[in-house]
C-alpha atoms as a PDB file:
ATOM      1  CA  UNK A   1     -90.636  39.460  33.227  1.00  0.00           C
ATOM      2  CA  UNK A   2     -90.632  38.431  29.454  1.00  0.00           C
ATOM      3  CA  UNK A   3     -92.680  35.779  28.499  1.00  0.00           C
ATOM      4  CA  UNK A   4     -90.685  33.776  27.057  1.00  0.00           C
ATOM      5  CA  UNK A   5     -88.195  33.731  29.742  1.00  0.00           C
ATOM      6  CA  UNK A   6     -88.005  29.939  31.724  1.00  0.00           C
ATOM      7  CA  UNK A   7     -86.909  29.506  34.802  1.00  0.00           C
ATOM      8  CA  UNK A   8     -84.246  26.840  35.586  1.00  0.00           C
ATOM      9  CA  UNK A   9     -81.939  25.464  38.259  1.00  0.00           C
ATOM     10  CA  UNK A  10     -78.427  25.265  37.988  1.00  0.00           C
ATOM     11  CA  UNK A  11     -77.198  22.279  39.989  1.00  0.00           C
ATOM     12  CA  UNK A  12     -73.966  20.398  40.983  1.00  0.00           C
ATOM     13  CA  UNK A  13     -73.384  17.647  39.449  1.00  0.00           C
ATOM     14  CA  UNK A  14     -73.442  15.705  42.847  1.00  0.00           C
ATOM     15  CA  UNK A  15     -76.902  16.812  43.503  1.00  0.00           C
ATOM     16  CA  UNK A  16     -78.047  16.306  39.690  1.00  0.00           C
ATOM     17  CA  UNK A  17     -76.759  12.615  40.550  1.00  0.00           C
ATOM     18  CA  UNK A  18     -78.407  12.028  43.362  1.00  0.00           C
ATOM     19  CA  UNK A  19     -81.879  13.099  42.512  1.00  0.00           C
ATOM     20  CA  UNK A  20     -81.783  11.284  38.733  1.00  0.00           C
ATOM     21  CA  UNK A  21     -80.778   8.384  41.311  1.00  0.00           C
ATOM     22  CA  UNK A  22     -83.986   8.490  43.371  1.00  0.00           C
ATOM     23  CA  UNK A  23     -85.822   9.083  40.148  1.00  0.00           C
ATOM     24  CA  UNK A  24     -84.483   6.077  38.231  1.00  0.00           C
ATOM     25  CA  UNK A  25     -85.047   3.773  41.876  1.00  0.00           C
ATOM     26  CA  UNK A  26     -88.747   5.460  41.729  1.00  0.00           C
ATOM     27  CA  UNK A  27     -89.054   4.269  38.191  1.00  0.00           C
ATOM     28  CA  UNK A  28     -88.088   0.947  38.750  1.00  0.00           C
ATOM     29  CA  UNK A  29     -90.565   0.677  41.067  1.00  0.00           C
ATOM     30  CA  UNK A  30     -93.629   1.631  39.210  1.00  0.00           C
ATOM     31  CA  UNK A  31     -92.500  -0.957  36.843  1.00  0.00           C
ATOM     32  CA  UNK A  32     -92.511  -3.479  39.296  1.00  0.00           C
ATOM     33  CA  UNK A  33     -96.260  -2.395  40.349  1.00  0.00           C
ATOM     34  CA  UNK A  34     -96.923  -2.633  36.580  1.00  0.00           C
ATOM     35  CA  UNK A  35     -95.546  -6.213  36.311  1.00  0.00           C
ATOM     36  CA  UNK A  36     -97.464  -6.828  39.325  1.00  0.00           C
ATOM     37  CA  UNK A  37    -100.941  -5.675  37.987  1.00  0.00           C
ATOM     38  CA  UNK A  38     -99.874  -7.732  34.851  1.00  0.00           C
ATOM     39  CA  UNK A  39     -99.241 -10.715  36.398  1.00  0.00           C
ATOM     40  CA  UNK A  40    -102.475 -10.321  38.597  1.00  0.00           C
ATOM     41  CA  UNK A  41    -100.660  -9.864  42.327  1.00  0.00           C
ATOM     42  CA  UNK A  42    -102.576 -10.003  45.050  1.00  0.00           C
ATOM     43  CA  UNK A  43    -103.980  -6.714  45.856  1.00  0.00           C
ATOM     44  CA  UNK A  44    -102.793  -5.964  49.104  1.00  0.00           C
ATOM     45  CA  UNK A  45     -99.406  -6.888  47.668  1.00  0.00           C
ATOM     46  CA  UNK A  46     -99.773  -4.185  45.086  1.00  0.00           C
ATOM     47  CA  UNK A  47    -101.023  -1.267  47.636  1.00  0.00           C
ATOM     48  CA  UNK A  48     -98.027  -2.502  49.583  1.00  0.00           C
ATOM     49  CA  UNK A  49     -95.669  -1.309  46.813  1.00  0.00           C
ATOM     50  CA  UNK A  50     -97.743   1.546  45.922  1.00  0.00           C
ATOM     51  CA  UNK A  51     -97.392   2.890  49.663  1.00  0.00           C
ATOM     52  CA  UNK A  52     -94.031   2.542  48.662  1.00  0.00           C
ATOM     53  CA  UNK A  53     -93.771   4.738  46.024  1.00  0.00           C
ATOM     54  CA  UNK A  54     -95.592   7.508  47.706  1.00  0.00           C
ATOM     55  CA  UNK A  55     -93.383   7.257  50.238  1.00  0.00           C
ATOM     56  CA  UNK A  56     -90.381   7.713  48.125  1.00  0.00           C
ATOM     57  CA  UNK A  57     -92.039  10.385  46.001  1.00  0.00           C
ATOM     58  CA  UNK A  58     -92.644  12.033  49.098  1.00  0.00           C
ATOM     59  CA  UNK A  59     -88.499  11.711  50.185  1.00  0.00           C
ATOM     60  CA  UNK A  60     -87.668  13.102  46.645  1.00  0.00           C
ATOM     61  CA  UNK A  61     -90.316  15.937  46.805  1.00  0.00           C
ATOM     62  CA  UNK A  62     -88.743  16.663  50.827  1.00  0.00           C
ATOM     63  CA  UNK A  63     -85.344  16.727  49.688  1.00  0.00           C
ATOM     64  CA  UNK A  64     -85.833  18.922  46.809  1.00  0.00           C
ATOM     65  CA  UNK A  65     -88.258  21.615  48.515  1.00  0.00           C
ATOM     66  CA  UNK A  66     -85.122  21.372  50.782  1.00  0.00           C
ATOM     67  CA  UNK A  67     -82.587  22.511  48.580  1.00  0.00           C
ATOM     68  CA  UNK A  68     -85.098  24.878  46.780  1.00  0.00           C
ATOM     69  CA  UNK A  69     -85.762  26.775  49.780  1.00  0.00           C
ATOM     70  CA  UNK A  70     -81.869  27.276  50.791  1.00  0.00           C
ATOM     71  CA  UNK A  71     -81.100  27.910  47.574  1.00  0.00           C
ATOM     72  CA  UNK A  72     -83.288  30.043  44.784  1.00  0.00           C
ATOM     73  CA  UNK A  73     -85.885  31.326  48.181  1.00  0.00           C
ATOM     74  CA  UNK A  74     -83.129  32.060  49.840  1.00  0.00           C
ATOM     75  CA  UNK A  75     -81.275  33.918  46.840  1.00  0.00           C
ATOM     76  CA  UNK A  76     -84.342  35.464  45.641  1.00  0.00           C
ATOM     77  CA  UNK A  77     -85.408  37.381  48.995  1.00  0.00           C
ATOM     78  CA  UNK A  78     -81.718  38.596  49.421  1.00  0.00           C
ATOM     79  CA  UNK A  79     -82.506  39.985  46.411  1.00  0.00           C
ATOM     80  CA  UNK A  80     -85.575  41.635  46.937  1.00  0.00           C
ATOM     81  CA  UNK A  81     -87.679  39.557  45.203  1.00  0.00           C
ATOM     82  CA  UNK A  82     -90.975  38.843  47.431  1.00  0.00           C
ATOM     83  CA  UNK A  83     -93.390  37.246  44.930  1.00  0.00           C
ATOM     84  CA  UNK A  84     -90.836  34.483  45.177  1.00  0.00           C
ATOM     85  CA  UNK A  85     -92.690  33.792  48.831  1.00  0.00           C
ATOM     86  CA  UNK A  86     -96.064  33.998  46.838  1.00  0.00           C
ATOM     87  CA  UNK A  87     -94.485  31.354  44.744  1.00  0.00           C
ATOM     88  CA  UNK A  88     -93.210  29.047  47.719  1.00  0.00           C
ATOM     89  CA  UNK A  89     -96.353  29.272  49.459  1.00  0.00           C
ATOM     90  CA  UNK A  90     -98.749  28.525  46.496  1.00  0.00           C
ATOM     91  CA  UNK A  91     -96.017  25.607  45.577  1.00  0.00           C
ATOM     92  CA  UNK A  92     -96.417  24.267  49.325  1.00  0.00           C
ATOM     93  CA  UNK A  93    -100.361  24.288  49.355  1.00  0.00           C
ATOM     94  CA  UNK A  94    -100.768  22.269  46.059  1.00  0.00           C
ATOM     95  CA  UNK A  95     -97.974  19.754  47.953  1.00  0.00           C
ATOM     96  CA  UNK A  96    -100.136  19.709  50.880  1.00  0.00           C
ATOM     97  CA  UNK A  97    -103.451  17.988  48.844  1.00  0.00           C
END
């Protein structure tokens, strides 16, 4: 493989739409914990909306290990290309810290 080479993911422009979506939502969130640190919220308040976040980070992260497995995995072992297993598994045990 050159070095220089990146990899990258072609996506529709439904799915591109949907994830920037969750992203932007995400986003808005954090600021609202900011605004909440800055206003000095309640702390419990705050962990609320941090639980929050995680969760959604952890929707975004479920829905795009989804696609990412029936997509590039999928593609890459029809094509013979094992280390991208290596690659899944050492992407799912840094998920799973």
């Amino acid at each position: 493989m050159d070095c220089c080479s990146h990899k990258k993911t072609i996506r529709s422009e439904e799915e591109h739409k949907k994830l920037i979506n969750r992203l932007n939502r995400i986003e808005g969130q954090i600021r609202g914990i900011k605004n909440m640190v800055e206003k000095d919220a309640y702390c419990n308040d705050i962990l609320i909306q941090v639980s929050a976040v995680n969760s959604a980070l952890n929707s975004f992260n479920k829905e795009l290990l989804s696609r990412h497995i029936k997509t590039c995995v999928a593609r890459d072992i029809r094509e013979g290309k094992d280390e991208t297993i290596d690659e899944l598994v050492t992407t799912l045990q840094k998920l799973m810290k």
